[in-house]
C-alpha atoms as a PDB file:
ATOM      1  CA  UNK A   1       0.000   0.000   0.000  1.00  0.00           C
ATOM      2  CA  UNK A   2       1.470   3.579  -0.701  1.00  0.00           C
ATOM      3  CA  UNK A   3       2.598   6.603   1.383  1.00  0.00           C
ATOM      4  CA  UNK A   4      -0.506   8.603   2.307  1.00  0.00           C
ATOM      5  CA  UNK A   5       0.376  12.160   2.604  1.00  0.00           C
ATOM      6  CA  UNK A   6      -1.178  14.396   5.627  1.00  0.00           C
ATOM      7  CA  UNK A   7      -0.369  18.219   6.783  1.00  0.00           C
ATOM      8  CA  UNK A   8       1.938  18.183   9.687  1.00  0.00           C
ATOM      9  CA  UNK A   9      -0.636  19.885  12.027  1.00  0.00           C
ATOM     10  CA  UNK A  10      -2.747  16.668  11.731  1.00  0.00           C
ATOM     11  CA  UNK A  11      -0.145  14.634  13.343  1.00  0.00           C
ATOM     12  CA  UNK A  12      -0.276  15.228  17.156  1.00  0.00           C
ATOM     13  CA  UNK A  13       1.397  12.314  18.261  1.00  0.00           C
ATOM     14  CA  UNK A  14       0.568   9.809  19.723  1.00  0.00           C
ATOM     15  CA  UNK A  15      -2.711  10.081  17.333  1.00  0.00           C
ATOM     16  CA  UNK A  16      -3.613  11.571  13.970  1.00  0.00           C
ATOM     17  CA  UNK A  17      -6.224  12.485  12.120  1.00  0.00           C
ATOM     18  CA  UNK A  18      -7.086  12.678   8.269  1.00  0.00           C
ATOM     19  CA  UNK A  19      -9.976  14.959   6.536  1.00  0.00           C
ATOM     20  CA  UNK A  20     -10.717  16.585   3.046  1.00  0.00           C
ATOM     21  CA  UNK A  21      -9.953  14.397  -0.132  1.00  0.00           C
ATOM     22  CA  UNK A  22      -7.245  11.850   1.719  1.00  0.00           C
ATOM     23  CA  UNK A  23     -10.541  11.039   4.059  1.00  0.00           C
ATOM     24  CA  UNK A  24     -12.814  10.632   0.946  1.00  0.00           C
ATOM     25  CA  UNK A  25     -10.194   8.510  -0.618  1.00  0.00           C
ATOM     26  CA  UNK A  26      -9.474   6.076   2.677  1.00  0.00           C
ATOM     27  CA  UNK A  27     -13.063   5.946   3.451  1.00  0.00           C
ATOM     28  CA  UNK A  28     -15.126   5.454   0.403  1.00  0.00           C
ATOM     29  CA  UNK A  29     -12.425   4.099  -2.251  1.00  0.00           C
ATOM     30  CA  UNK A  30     -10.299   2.307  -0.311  1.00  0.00           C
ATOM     31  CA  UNK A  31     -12.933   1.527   2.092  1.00  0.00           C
ATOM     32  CA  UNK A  32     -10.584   1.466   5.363  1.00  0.00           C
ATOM     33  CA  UNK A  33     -11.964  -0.059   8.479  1.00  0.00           C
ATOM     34  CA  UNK A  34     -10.716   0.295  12.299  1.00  0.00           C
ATOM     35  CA  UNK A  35      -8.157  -1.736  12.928  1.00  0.00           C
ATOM     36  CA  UNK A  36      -6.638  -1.572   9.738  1.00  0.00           C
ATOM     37  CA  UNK A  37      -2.488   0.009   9.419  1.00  0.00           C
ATOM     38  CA  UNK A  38      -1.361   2.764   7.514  1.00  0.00           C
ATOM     39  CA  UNK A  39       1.637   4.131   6.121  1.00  0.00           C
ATOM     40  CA  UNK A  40       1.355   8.427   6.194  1.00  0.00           C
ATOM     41  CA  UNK A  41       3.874  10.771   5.880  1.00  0.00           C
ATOM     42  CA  UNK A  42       4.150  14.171   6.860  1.00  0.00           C
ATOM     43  CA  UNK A  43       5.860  15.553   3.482  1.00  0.00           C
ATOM     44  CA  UNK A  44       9.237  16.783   5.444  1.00  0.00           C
ATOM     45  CA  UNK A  45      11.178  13.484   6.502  1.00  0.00           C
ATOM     46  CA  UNK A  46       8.994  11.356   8.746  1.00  0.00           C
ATOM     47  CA  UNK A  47       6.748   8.788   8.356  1.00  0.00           C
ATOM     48  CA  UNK A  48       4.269   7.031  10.825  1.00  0.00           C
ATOM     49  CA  UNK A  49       2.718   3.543  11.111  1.00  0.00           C
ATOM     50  CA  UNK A  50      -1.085   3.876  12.164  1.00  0.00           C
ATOM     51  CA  UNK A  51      -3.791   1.944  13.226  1.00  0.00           C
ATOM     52  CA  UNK A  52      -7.253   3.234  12.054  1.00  0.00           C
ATOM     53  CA  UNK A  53      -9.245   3.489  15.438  1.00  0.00           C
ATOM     54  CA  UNK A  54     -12.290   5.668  13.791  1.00  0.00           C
ATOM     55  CA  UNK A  55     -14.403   6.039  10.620  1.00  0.00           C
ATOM     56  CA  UNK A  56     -16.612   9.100  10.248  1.00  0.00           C
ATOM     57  CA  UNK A  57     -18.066  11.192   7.721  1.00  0.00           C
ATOM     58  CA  UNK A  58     -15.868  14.187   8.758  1.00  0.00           C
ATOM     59  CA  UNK A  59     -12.488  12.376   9.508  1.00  0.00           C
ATOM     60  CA  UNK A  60     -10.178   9.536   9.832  1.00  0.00           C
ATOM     61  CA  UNK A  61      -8.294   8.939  12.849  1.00  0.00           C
ATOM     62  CA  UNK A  62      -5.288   6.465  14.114  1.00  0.00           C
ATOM     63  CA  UNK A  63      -3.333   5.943  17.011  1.00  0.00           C
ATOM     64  CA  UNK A  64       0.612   6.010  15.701  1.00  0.00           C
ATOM     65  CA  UNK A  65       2.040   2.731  16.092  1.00  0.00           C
ATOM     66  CA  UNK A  66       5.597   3.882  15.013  1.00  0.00           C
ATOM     67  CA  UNK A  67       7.583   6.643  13.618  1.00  0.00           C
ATOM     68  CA  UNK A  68      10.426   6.669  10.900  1.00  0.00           C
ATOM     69  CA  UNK A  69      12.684   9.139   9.812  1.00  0.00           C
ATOM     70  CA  UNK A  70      13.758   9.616   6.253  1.00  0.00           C
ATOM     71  CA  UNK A  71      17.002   8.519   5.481  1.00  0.00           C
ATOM     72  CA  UNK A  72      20.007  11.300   5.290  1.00  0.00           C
ATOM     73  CA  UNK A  73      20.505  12.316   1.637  1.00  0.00           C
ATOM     74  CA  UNK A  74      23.312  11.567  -0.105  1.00  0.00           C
ATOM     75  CA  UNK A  75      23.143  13.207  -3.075  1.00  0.00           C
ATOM     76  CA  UNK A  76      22.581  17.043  -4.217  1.00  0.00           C
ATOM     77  CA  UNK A  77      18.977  17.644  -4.821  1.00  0.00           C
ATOM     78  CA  UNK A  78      17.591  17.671  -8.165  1.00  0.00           C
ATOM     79  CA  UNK A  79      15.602  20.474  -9.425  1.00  0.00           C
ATOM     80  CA  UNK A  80      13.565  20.651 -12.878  1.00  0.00           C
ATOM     81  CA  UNK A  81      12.746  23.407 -14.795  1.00  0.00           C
ATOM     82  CA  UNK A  82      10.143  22.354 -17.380  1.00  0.00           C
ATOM     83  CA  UNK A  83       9.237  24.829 -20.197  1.00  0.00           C
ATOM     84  CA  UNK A  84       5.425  24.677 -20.261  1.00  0.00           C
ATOM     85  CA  UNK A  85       3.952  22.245 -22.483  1.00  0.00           C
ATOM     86  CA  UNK A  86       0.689  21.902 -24.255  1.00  0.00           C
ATOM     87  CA  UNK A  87      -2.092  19.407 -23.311  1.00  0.00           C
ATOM     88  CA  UNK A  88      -1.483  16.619 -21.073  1.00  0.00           C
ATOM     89  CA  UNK A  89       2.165  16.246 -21.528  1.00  0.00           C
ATOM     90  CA  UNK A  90       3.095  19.158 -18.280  1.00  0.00           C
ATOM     91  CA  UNK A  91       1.040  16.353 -16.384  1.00  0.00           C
ATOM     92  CA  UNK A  92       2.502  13.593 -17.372  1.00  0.00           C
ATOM     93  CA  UNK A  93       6.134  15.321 -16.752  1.00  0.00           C
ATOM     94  CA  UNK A  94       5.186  16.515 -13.163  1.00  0.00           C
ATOM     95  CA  UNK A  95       4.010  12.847 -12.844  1.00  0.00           C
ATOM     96  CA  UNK A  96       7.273  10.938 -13.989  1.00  0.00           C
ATOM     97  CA  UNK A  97       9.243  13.549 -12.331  1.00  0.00           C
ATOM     98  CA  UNK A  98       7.819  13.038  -9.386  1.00  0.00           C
ATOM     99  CA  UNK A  99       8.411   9.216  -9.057  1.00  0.00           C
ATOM    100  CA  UNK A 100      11.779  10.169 -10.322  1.00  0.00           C
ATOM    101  CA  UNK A 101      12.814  11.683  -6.782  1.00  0.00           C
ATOM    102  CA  UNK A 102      12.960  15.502  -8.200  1.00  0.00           C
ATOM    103  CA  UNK A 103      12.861  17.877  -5.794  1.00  0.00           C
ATOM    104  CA  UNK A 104      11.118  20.806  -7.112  1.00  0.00           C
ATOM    105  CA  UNK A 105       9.291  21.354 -10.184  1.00  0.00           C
ATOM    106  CA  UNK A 106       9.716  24.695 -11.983  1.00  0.00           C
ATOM    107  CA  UNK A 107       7.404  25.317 -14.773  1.00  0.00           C
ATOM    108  CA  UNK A 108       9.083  27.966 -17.709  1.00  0.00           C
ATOM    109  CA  UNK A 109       7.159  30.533 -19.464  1.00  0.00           C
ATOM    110  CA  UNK A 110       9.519  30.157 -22.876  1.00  0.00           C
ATOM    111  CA  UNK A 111       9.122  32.704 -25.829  1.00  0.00           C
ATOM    112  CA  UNK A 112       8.446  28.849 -28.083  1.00  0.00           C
ATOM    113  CA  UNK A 113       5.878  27.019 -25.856  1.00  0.00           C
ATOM    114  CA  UNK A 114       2.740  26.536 -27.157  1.00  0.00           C
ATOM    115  CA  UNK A 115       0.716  27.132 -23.597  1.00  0.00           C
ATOM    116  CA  UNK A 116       1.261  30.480 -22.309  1.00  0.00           C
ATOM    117  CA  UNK A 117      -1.022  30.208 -19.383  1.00  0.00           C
ATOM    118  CA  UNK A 118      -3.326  33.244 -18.391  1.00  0.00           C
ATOM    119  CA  UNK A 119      -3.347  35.088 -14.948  1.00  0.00           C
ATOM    120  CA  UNK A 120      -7.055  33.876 -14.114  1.00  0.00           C
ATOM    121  CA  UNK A 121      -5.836  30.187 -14.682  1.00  0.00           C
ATOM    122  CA  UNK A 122      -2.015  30.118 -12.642  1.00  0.00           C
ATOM    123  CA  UNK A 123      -3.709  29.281  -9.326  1.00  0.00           C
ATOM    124  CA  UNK A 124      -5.537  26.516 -10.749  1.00  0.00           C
ATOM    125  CA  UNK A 125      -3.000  24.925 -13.248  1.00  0.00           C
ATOM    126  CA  UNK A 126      -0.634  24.985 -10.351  1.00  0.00           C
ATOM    127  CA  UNK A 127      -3.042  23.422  -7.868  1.00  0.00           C
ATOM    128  CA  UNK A 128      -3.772  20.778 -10.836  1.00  0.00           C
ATOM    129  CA  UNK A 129       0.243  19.725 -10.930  1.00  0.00           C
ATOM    130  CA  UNK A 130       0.540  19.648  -7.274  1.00  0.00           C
ATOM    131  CA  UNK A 131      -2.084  17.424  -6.835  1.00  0.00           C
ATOM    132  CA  UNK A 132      -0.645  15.027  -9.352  1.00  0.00           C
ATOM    133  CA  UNK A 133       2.871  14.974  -7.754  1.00  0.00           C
ATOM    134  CA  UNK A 134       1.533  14.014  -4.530  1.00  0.00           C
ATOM    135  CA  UNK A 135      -0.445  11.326  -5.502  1.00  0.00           C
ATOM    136  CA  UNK A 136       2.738  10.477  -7.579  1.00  0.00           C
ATOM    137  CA  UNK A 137       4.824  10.670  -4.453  1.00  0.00           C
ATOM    138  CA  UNK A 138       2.087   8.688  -2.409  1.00  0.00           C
ATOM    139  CA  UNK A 139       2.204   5.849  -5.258  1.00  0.00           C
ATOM    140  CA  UNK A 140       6.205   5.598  -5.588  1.00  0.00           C
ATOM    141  CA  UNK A 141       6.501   5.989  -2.037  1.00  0.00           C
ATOM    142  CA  UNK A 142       8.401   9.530  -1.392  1.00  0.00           C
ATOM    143  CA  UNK A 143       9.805  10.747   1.480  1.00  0.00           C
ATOM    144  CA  UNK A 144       8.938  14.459   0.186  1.00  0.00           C
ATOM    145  CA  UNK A 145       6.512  15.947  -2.446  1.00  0.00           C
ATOM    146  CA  UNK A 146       8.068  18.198  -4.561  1.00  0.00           C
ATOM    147  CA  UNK A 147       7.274  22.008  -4.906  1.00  0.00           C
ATOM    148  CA  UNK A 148       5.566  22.951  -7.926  1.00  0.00           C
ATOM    149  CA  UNK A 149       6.828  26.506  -8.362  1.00  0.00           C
ATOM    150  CA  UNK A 150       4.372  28.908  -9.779  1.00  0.00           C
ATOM    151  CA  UNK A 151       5.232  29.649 -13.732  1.00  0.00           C
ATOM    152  CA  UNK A 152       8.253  32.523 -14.436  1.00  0.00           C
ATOM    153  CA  UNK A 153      10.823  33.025 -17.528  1.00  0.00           C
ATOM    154  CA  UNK A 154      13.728  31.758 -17.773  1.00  0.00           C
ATOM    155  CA  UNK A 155      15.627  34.954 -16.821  1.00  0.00           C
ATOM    156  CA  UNK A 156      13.498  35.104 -13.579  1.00  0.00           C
ATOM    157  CA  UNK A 157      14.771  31.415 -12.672  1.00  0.00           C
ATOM    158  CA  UNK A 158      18.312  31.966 -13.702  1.00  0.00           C
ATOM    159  CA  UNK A 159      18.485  35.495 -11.075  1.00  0.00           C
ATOM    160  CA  UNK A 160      16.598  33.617  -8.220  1.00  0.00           C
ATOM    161  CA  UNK A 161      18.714  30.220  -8.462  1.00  0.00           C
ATOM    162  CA  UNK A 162      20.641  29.641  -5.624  1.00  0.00           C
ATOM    163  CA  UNK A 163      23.945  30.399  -5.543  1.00  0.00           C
ATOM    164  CA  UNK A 164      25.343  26.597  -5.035  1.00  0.00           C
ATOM    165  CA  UNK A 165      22.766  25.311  -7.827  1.00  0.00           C
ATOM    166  CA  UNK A 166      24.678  24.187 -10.896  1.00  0.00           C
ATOM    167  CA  UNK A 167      22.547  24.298 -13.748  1.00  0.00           C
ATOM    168  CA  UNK A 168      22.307  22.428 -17.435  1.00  0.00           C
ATOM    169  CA  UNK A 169      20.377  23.176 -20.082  1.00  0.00           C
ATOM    170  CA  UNK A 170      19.559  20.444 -22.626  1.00  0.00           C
ATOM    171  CA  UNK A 171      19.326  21.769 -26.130  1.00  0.00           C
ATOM    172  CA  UNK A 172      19.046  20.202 -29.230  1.00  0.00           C
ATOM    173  CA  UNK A 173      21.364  20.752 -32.503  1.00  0.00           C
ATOM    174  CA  UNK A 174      23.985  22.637 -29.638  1.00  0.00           C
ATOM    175  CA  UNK A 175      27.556  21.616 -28.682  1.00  0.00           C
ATOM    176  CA  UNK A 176      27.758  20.523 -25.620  1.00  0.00           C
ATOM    177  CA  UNK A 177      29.111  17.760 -22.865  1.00  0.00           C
ATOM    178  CA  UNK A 178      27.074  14.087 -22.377  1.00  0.00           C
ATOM    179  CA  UNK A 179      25.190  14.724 -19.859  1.00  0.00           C
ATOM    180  CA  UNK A 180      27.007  11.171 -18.890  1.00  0.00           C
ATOM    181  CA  UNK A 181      30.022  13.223 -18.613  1.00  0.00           C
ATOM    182  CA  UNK A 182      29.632  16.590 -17.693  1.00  0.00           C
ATOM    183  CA  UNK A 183      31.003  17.275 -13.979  1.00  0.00           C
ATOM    184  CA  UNK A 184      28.460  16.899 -11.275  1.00  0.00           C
ATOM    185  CA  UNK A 185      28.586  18.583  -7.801  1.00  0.00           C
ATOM    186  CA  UNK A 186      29.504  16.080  -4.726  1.00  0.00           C
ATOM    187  CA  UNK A 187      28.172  18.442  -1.844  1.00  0.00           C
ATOM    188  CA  UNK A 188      25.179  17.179  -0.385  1.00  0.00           C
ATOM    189  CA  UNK A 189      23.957  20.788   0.540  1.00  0.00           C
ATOM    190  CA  UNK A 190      23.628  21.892  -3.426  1.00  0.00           C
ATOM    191  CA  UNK A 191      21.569  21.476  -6.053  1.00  0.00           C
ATOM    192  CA  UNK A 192      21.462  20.241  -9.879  1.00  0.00           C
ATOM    193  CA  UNK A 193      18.877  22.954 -11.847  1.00  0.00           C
ATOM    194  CA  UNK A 194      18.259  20.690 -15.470  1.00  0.00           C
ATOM    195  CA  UNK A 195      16.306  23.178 -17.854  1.00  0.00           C
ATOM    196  CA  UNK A 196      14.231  21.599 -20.721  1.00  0.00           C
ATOM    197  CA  UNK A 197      13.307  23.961 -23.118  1.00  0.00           C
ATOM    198  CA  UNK A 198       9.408  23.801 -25.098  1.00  0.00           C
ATOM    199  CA  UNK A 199       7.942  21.641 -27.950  1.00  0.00           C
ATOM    200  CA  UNK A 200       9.493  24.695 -30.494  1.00  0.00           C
ATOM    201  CA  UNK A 201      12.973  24.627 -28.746  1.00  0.00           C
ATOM    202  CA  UNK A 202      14.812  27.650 -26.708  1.00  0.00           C
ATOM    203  CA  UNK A 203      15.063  30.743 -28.835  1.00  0.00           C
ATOM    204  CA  UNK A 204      17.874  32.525 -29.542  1.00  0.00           C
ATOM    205  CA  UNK A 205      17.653  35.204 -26.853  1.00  0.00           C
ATOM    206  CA  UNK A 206      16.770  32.499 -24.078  1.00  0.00           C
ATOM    207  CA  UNK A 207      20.012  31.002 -25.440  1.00  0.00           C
ATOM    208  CA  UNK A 208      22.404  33.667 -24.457  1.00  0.00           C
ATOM    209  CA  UNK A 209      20.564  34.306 -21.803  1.00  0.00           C
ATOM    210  CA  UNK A 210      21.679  31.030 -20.390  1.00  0.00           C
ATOM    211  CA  UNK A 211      25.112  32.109 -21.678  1.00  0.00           C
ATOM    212  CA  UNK A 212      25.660  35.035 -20.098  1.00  0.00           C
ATOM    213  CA  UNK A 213      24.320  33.019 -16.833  1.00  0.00           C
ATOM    214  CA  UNK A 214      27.083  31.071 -17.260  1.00  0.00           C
ATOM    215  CA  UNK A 215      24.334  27.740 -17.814  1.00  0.00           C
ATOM    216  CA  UNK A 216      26.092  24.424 -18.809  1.00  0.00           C
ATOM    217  CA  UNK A 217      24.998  23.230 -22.121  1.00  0.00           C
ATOM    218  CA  UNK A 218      24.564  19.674 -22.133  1.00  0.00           C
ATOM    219  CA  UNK A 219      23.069  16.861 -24.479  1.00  0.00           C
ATOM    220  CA  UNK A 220      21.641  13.821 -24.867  1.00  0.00           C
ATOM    221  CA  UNK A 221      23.285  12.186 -28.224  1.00  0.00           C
ATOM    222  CA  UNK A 222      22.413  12.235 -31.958  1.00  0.00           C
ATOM    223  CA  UNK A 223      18.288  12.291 -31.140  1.00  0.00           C
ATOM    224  CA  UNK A 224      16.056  14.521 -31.004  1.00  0.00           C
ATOM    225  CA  UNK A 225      13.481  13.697 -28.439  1.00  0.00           C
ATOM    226  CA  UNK A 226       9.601  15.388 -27.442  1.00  0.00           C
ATOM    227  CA  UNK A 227      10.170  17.751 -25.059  1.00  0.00           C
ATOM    228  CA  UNK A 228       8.914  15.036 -22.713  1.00  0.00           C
ATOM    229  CA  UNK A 229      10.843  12.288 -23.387  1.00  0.00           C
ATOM    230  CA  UNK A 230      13.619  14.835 -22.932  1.00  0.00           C
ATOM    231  CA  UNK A 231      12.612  15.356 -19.863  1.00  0.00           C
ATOM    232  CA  UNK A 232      12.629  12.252 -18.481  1.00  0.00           C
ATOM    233  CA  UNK A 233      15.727  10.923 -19.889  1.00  0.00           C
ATOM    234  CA  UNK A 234      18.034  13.676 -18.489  1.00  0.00           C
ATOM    235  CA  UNK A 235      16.493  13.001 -14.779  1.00  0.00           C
ATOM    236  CA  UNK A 236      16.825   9.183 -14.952  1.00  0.00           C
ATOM    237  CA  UNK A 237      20.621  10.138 -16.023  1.00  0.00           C
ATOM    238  CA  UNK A 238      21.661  12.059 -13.207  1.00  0.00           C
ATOM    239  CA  UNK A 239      19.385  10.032 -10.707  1.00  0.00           C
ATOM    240  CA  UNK A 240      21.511   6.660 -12.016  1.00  0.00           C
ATOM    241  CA  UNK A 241      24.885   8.915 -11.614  1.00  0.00           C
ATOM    242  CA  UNK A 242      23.825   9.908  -8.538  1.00  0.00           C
ATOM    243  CA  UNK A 243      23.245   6.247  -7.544  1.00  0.00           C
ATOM    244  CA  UNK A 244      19.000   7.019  -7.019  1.00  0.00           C
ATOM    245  CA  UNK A 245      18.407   4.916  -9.760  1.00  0.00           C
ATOM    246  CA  UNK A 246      20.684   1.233 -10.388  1.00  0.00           C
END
């Protein structure tokens, strides 16, 4: 059974309780009884073994049976910026992402993507992605959901990136090292920023913006992949390198 997430003020140990959509989900899909055991985390390194001691319309509520703490990290954390992309495909990346062990999400308003989302509709879009990354993290058992940041340009993101976050951008038909070979940090207290530019590519400008930012260029081989794909593949790369993946 997955990793149920709940907000940390519902865990006052030794008890817990569960409402809104988590509740509907536990009580009427999964049809939980009392006496049954959970696994819920707390989205920010622990995790607790419940029993279920009450069912009721307005909550969900377990006695903690045992508490874990999330593993120390290893590895730098691993941060994706994602040029928007059209349809279904921005879900399906904050999805695979997600059950790739990314850390945060950052969504890229590039000059070439098709979506350029409106004011009215950021709030809800980013609410939409969110939602899918934790019940991505809940099904590939995370420690942590990922931050969905809310939507900015590339320029924005490259002025607000920390200051020990190295940062590759993968562009097609550009020289540039393997992403197999390119040097990676060893610190555990920094961060990898992998840009993946829109279905129509980066443009020029976002190009030297990168540049004068000082962005490693990095590729992927001979093919050209979807934006997507693209996605994807450099992640699972630098999650095997880091040893996340084997």
């Amino acid at each position: 059974m997955p990793v149920f997430f709940v907000p940390p003020q519902c865990i006052t140990p030794p008890t817990l309780s569960i409402t809104g959509d988590l509740r509907h989900h536990l009580r009427d899909s999964l049809r939980v009884t009392i006496g049954e055991t959970l696994w819920l985390g707390d989205g920010q390194g622990s995790r607790y073994h419940a029993e279920i001691t009450n069912v009721s319309k307005q909550t969900v509520t377990g006695r903690i049976l045992e508490t874990v703490q999330e593993p120390l990290r290893h590895t730098p954390r691993l941060i994706l910026g994602q040029s928007l992309l059209k349809g279904e495909k921005m879900d399906w990346v904050s999805q695979k992402a997600t059950e790739l062990g990314v850390g945060e999400i950052i969504p890229i308003e590039s000059r070439h993507s098709v979506v350029q989302l409106k004011a009215d509709r950021v709030d809800h879009q980013l609410a939409r992605w969110q939602r899918i990354a934790v019940e991505a993290a809940q099904q590939s058992e995370q420690w942590r959901v990922p931050t969905i940041a809310p939507p900015q340009s590339l320029a924005a993101l490259l002025t607000s990136r920390a200051s020990d976050t190295i940062t590759l951008m993968l562009a097609e038909r550009r020289e540039g090292k393997s992403l197999q070979a390119v040097e990676l940090p060893q610190d555990v207290t920094g961060s990898v920023l992998v840009l993946i530019g829109p279905e129509g590519g980066w443009s020029q400008e976002e190009v030297q913006i990168a540049e004068q930012a000082k962005v490693l260029p990095v590729t992927l081989g001979r093919h050209i992949l979807r934006a997507e794909t693209a996605a994807i593949a450099a992640i699972s790369i630098l999650q095997s390198r880091f040893g996340e993946l084997r």
